[in-house]
N, C-alpha and C. Protein backbone atom coordinates (compact mmCIF):
# COMPACT_ATOMS: atom_id res chain seq x y z
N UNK A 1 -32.22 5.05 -1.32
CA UNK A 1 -31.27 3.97 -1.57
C UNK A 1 -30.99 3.25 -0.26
N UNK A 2 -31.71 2.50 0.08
CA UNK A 2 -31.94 1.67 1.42
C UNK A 2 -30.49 0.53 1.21
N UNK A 3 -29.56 0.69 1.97
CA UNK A 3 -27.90 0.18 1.83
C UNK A 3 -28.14 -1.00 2.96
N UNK A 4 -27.44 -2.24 2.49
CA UNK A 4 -27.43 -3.34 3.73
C UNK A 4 -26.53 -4.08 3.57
N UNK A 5 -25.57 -4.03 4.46
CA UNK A 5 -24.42 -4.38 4.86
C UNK A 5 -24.59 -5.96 5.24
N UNK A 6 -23.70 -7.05 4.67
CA UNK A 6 -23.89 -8.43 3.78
C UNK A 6 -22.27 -8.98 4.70
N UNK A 7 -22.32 -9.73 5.27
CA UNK A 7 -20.94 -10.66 5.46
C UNK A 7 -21.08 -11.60 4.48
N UNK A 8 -19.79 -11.59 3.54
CA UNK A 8 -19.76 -12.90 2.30
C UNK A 8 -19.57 -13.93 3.38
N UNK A 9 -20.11 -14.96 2.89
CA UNK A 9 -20.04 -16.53 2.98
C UNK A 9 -20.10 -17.44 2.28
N UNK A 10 -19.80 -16.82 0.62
CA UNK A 10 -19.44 -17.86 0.06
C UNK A 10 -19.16 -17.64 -1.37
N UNK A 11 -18.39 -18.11 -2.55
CA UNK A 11 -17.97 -17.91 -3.23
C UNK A 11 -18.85 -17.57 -4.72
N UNK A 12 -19.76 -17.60 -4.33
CA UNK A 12 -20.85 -17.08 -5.26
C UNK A 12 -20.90 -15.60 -5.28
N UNK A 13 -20.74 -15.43 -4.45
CA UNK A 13 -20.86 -13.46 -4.26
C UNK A 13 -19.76 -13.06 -4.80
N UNK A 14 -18.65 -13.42 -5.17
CA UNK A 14 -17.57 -12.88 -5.69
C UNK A 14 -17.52 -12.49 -6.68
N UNK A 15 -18.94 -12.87 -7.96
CA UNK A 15 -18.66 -12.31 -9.65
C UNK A 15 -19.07 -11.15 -9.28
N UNK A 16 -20.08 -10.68 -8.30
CA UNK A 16 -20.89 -9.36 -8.09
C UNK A 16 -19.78 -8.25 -7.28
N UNK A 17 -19.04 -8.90 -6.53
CA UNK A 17 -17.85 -7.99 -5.73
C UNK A 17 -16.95 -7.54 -6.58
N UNK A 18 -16.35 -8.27 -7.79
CA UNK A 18 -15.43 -8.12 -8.42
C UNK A 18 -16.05 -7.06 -9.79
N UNK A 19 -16.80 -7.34 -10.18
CA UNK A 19 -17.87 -6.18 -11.23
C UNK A 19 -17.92 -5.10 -10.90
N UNK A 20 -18.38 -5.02 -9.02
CA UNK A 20 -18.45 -3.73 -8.23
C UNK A 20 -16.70 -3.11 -8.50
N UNK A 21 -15.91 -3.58 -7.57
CA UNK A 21 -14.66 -3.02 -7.59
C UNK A 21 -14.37 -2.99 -9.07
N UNK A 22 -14.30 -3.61 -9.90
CA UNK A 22 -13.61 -2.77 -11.32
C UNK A 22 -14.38 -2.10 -11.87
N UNK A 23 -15.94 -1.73 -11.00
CA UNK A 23 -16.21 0.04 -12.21
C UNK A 23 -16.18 0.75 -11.45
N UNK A 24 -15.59 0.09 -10.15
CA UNK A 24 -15.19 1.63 -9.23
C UNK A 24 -13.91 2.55 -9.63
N UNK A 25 -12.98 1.06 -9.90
CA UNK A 25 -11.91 1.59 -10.27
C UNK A 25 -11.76 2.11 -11.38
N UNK A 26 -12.59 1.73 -12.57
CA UNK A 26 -12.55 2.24 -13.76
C UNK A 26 -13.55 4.04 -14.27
N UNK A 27 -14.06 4.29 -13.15
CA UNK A 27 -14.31 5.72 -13.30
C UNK A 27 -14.24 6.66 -11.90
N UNK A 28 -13.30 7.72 -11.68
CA UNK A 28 -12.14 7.90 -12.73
C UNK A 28 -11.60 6.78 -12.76
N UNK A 29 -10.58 6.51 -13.78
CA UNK A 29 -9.67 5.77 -13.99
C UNK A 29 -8.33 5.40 -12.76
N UNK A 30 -7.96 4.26 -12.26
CA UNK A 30 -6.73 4.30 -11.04
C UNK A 30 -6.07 3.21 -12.28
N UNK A 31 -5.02 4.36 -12.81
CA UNK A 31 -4.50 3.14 -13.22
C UNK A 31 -3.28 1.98 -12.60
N UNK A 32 -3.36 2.44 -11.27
CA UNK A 32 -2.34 1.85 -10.81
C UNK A 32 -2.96 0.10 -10.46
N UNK A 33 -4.49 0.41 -9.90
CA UNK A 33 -5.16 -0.92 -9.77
C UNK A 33 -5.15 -1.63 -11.16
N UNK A 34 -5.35 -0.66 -12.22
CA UNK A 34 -5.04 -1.56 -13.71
C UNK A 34 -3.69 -1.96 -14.27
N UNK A 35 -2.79 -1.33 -13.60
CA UNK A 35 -1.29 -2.22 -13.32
C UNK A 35 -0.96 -3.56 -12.72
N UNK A 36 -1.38 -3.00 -11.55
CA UNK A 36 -0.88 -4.52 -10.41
C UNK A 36 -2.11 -5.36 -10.21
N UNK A 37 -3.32 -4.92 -10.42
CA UNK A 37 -4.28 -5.68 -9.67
C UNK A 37 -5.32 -6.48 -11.03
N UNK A 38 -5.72 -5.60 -12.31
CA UNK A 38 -6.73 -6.30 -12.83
C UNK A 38 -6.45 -5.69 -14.61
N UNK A 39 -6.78 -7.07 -15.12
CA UNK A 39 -6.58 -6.80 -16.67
C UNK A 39 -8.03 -6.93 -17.30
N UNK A 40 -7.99 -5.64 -17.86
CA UNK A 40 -9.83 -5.56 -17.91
C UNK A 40 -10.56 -6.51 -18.75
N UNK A 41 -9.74 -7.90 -19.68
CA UNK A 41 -10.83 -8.46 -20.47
C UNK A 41 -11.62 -9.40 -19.71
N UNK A 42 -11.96 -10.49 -19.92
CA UNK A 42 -13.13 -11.36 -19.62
C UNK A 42 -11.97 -12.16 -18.72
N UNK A 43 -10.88 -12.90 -19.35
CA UNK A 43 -9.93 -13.35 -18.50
C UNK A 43 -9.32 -12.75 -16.94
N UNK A 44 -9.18 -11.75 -17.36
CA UNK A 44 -8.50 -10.91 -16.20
C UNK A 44 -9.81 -10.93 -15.43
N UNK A 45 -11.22 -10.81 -15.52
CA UNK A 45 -11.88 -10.43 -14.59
C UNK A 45 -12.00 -11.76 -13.75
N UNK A 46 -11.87 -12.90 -14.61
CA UNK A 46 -12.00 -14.05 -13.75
C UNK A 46 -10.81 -14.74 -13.65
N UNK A 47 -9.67 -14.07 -13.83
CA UNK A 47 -8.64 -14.13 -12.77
C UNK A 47 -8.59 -13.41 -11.73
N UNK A 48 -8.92 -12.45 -11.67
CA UNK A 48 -8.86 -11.64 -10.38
C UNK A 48 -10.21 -12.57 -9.12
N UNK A 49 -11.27 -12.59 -9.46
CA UNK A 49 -12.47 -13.34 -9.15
C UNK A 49 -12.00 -14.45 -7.96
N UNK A 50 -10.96 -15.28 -9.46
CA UNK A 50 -10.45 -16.81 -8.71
C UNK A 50 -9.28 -16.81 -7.62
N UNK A 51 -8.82 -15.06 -8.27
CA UNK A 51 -7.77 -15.18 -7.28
C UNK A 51 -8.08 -14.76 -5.55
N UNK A 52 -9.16 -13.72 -5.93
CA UNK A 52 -10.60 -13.12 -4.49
C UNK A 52 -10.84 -14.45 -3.75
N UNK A 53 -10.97 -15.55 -4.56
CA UNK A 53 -11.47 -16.59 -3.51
C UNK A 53 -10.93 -17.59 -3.29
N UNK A 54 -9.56 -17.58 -3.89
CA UNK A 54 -8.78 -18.13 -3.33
C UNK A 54 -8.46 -17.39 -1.74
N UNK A 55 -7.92 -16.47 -1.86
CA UNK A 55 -7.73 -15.78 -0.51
C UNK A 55 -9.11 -15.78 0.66
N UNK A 56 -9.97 -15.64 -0.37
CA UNK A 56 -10.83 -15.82 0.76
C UNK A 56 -11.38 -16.92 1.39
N UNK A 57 -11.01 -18.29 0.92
CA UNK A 57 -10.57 -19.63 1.24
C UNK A 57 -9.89 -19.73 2.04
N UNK A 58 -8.42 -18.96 2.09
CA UNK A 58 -7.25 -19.84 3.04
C UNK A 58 -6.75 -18.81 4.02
N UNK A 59 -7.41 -17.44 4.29
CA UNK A 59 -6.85 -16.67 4.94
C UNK A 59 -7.88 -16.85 6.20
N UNK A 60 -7.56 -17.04 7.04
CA UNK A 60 -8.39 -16.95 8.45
C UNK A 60 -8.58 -15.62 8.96
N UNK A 61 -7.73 -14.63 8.72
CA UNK A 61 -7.36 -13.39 8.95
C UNK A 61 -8.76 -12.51 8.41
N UNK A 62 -8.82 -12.88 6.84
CA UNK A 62 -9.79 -12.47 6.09
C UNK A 62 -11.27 -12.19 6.55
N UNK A 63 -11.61 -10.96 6.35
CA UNK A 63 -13.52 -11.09 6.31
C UNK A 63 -14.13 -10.08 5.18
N UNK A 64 -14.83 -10.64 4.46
CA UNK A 64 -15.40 -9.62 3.27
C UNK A 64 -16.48 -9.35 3.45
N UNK A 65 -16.62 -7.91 3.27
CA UNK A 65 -18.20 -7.54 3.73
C UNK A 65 -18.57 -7.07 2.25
N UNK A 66 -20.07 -6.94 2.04
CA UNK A 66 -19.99 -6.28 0.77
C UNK A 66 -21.52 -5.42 1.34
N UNK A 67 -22.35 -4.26 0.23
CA UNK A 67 -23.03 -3.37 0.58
C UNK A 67 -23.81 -3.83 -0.65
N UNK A 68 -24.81 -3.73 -0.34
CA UNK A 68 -25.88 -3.89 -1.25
C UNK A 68 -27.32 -3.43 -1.39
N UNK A 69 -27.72 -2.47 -2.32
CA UNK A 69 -28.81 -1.54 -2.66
C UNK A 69 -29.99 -2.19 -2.62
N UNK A 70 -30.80 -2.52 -1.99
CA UNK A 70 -32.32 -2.67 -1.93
C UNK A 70 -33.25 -2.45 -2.71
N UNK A 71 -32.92 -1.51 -2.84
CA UNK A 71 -33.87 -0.47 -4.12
C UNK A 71 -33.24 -0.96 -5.66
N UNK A 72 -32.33 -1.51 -5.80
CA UNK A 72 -32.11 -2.03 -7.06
C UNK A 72 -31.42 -3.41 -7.10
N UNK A 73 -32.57 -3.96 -6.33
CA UNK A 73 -32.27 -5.91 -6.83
C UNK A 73 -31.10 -6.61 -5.70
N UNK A 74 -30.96 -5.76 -4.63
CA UNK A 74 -29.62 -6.38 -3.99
C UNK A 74 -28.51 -6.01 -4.89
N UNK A 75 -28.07 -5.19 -6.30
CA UNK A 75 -26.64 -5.40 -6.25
C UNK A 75 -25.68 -4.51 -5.33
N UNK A 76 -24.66 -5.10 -5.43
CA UNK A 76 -23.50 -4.64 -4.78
C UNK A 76 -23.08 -3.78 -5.40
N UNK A 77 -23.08 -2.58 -4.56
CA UNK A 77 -22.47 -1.08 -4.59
C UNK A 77 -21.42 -0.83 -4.06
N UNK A 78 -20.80 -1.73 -3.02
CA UNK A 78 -19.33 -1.65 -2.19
C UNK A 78 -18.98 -2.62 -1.56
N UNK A 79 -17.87 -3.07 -1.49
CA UNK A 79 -17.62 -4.25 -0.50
C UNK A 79 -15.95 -3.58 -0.04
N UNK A 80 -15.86 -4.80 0.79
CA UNK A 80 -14.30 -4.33 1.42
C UNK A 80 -13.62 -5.74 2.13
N UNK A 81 -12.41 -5.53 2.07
CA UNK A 81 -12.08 -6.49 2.83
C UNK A 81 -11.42 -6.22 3.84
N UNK A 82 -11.48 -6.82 5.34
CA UNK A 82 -11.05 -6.48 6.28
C UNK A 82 -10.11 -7.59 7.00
N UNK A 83 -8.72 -7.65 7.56
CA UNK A 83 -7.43 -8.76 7.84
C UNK A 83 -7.55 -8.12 9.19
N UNK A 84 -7.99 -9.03 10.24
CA UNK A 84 -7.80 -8.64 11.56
C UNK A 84 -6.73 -9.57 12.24
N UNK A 85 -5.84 -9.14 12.68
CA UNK A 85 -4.42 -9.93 13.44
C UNK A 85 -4.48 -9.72 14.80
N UNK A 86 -4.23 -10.32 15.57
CA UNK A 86 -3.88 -10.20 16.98
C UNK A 86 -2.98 -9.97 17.29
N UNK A 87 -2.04 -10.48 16.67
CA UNK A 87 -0.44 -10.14 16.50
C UNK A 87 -0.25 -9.32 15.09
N UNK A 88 0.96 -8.21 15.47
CA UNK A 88 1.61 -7.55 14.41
C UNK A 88 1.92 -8.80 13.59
N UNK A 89 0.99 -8.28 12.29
CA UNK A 89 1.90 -9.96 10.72
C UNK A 89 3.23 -9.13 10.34
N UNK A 90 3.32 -8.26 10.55
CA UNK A 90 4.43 -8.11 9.92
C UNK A 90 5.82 -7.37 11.42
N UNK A 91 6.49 -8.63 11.31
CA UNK A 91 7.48 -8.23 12.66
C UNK A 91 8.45 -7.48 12.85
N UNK A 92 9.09 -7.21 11.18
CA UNK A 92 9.68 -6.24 10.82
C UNK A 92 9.25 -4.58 11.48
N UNK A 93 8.14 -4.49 11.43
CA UNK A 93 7.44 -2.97 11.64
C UNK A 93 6.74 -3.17 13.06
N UNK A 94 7.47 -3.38 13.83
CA UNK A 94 7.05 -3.83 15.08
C UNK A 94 5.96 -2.97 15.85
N UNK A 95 6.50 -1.24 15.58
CA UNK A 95 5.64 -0.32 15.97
C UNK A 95 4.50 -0.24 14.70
N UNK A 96 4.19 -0.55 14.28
CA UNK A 96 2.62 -0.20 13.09
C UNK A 96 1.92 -1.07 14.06
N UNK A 97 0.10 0.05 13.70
CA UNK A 97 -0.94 -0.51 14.12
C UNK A 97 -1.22 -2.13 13.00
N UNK A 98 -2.47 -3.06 13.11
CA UNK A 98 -2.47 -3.61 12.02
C UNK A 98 -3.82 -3.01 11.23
N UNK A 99 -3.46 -3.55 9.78
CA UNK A 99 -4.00 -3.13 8.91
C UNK A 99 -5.55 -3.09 8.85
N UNK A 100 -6.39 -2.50 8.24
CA UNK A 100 -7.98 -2.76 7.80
C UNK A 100 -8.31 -2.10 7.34
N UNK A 101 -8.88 -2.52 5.78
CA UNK A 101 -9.75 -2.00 5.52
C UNK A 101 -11.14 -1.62 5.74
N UNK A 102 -11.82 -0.76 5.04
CA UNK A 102 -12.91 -0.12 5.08
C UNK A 102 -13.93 -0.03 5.65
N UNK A 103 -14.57 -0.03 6.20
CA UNK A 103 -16.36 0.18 6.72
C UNK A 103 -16.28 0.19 8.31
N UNK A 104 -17.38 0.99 8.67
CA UNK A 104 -17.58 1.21 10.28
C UNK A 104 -17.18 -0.05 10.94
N UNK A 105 -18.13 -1.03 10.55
CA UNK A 105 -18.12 -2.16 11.29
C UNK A 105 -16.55 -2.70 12.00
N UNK A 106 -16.40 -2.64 11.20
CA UNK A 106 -14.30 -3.09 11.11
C UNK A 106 -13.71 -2.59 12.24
N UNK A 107 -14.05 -0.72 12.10
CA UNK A 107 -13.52 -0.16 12.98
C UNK A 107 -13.89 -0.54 14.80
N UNK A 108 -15.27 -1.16 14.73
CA UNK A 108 -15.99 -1.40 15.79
C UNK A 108 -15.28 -2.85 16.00
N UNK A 109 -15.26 -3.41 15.19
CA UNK A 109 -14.24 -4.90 15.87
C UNK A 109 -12.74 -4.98 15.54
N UNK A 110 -12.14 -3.67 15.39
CA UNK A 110 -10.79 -3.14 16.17
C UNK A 110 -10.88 -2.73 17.41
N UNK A 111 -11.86 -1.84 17.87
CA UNK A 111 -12.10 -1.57 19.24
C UNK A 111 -12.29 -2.51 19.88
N UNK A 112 -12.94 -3.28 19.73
CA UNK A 112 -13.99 -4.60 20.64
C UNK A 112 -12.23 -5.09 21.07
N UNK A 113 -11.12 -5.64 20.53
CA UNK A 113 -10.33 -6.19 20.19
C UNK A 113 -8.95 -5.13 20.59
N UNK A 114 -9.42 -3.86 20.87
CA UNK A 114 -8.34 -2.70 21.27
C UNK A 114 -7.48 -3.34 20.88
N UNK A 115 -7.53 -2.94 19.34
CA UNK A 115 -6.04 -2.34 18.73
C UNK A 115 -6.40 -1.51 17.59
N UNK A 116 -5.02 -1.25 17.49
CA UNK A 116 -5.51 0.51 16.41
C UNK A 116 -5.53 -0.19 14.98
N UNK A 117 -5.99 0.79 13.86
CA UNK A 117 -6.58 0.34 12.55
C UNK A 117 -5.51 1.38 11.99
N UNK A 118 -5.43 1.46 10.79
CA UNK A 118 -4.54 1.70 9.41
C UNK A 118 -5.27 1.39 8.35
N UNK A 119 -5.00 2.30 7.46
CA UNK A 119 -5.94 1.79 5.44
C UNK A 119 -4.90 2.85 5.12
N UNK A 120 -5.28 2.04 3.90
CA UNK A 120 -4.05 2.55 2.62
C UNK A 120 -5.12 3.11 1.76
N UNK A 121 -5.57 4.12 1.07
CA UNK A 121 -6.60 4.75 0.46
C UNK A 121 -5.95 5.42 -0.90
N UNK A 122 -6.71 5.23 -1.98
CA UNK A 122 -6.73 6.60 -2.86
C UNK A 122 -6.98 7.91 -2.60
N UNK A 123 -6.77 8.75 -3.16
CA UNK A 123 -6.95 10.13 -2.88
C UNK A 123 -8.82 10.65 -2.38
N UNK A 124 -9.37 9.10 -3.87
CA UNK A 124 -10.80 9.50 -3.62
C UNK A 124 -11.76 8.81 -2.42
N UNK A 125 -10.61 7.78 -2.11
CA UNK A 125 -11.00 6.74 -0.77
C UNK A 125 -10.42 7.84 0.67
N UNK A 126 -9.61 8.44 0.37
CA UNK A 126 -8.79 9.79 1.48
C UNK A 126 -10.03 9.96 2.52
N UNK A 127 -10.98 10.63 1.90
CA UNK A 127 -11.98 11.62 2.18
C UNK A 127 -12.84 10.94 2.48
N UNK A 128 -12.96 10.01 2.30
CA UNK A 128 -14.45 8.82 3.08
C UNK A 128 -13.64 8.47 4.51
N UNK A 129 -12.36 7.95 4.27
CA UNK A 129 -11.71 7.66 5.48
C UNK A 129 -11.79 8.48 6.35
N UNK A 130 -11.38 9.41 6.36
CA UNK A 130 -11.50 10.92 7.37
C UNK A 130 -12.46 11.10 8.06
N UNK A 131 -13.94 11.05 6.84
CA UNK A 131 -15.02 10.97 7.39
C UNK A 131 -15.41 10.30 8.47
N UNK A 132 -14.46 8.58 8.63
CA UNK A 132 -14.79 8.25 9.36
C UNK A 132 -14.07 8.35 10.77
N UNK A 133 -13.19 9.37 10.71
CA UNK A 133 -12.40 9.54 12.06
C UNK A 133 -11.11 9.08 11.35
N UNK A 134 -10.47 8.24 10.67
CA UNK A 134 -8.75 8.16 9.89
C UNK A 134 -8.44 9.37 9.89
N UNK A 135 -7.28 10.10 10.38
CA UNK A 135 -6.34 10.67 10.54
C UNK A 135 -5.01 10.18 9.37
N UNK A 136 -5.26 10.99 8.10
CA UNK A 136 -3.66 11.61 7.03
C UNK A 136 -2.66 11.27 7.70
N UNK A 137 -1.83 10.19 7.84
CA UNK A 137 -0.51 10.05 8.35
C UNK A 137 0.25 10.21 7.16
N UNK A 138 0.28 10.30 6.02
CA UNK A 138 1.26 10.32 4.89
C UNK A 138 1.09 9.80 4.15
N UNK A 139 1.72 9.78 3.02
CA UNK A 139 1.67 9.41 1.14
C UNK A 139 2.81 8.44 1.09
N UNK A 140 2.45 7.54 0.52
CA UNK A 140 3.34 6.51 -0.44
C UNK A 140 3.12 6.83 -1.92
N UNK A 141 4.42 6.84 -2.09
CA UNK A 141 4.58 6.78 -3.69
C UNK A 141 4.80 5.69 -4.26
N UNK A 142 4.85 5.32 -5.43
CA UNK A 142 5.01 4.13 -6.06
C UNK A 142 6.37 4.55 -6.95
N UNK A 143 7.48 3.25 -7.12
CA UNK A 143 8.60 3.81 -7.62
C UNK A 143 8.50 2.83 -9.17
N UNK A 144 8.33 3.68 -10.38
CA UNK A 144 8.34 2.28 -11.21
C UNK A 144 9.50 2.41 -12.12
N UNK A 145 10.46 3.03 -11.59
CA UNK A 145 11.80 3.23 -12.41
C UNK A 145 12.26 1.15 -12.24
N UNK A 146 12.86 1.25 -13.65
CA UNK A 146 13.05 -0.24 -13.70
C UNK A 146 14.52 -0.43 -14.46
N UNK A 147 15.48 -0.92 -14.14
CA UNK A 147 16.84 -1.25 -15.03
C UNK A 147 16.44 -1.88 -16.22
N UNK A 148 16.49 -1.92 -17.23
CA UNK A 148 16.60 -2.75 -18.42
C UNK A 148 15.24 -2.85 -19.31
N UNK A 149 14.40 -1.63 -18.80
CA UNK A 149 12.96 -1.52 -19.01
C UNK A 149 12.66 -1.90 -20.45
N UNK A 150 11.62 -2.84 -20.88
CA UNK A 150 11.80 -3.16 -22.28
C UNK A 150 10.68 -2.23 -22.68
N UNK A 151 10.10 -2.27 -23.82
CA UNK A 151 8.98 -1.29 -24.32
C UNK A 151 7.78 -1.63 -23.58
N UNK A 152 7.58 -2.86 -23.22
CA UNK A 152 5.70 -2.61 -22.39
C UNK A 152 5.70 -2.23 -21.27
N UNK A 153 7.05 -2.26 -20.67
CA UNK A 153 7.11 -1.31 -19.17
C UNK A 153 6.96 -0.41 -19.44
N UNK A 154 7.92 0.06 -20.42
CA UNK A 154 7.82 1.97 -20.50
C UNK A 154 6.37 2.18 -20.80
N UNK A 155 5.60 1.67 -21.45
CA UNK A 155 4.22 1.90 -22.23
C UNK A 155 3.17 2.01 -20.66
N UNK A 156 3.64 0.98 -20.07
CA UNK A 156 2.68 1.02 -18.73
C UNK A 156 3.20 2.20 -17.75
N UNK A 157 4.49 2.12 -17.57
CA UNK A 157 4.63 3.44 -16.90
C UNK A 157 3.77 4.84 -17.84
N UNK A 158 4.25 5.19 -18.85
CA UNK A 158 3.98 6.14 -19.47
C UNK A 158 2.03 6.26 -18.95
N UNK A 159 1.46 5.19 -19.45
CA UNK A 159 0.08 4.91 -19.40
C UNK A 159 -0.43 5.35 -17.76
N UNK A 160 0.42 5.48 -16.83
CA UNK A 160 0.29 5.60 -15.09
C UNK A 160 0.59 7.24 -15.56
């Protein structure tokens, strides 16, 4: 499985990125990405899509890499997105490193750039991270207690 690492440049690559990430997410199941992030019919996939490139339009910050199999046609097997800041974006948290996601490369133009990296991972993303030298600083929980919860909240909580 000969893997080759792809900088997007342009908004065509996004039906293949977005296909990738929702059958990643969809086996096992995260249903938390099927909460906040993607509604699995035909709509939702190309809302999420339009909403991928929108951001990846207006964020300067932004760089999307994606991974792609050789051995089966170029598709995309992984992508990631990576927000490199020079400055802390968020001023509130004055001491946090800034954020990035996924892949060696990233980590290599945090160094180039000496400053430290951070990812927010699933349990099953945990263990790739590590792999790559990320150090377990701690768990976030998600709080979905809600005042006045009507029945499709409870149904979605229940469903998490």
């Amino acid at each position: 499985m000969p893997l080759q690492l792809h900088r997007v440049s342009s908004d065509g690559e996004f039906n293949e990125i977005v296909q990738c990430i929702c059958e990643s997410y969809a086996t096992p199941v995260n249903r938390v990405w099927r909460l906040f992030r993607h509604d699995p019919s035909i709509a939702g996939f190309i809302e999420l899509r339009d909403r991928l490139i929108r951001e990846f339009r207006g964020d300067p910050t932004a760089c999307w890499l994606k991974i792609v199999d050789t051995d089966i046609g170029d598709k995309v097997v992984g992508a990631a997105l990576w927000n490199t800041y020079n400055e802390n974006p968020y001023p509130i948290y004055k001491d946090h490193p800034m954020e990035a996601y996924w892949w060696p490369e990233g980590v290599e133009e945090a160094d180039r750039l000496n400053l430290e990296s951070f990812i927010e991972a699933t349990d099953l993303g945990k263990l790739i991270y590590e792999a790559c030298g990320f150090v377990y600083a701690g768990t976030n929980y998600l709080e979905t207690a809600k005042r006045n919860a009507g029945p499709e909240w409870k149904a979605l909580e229940r469903d998490m």
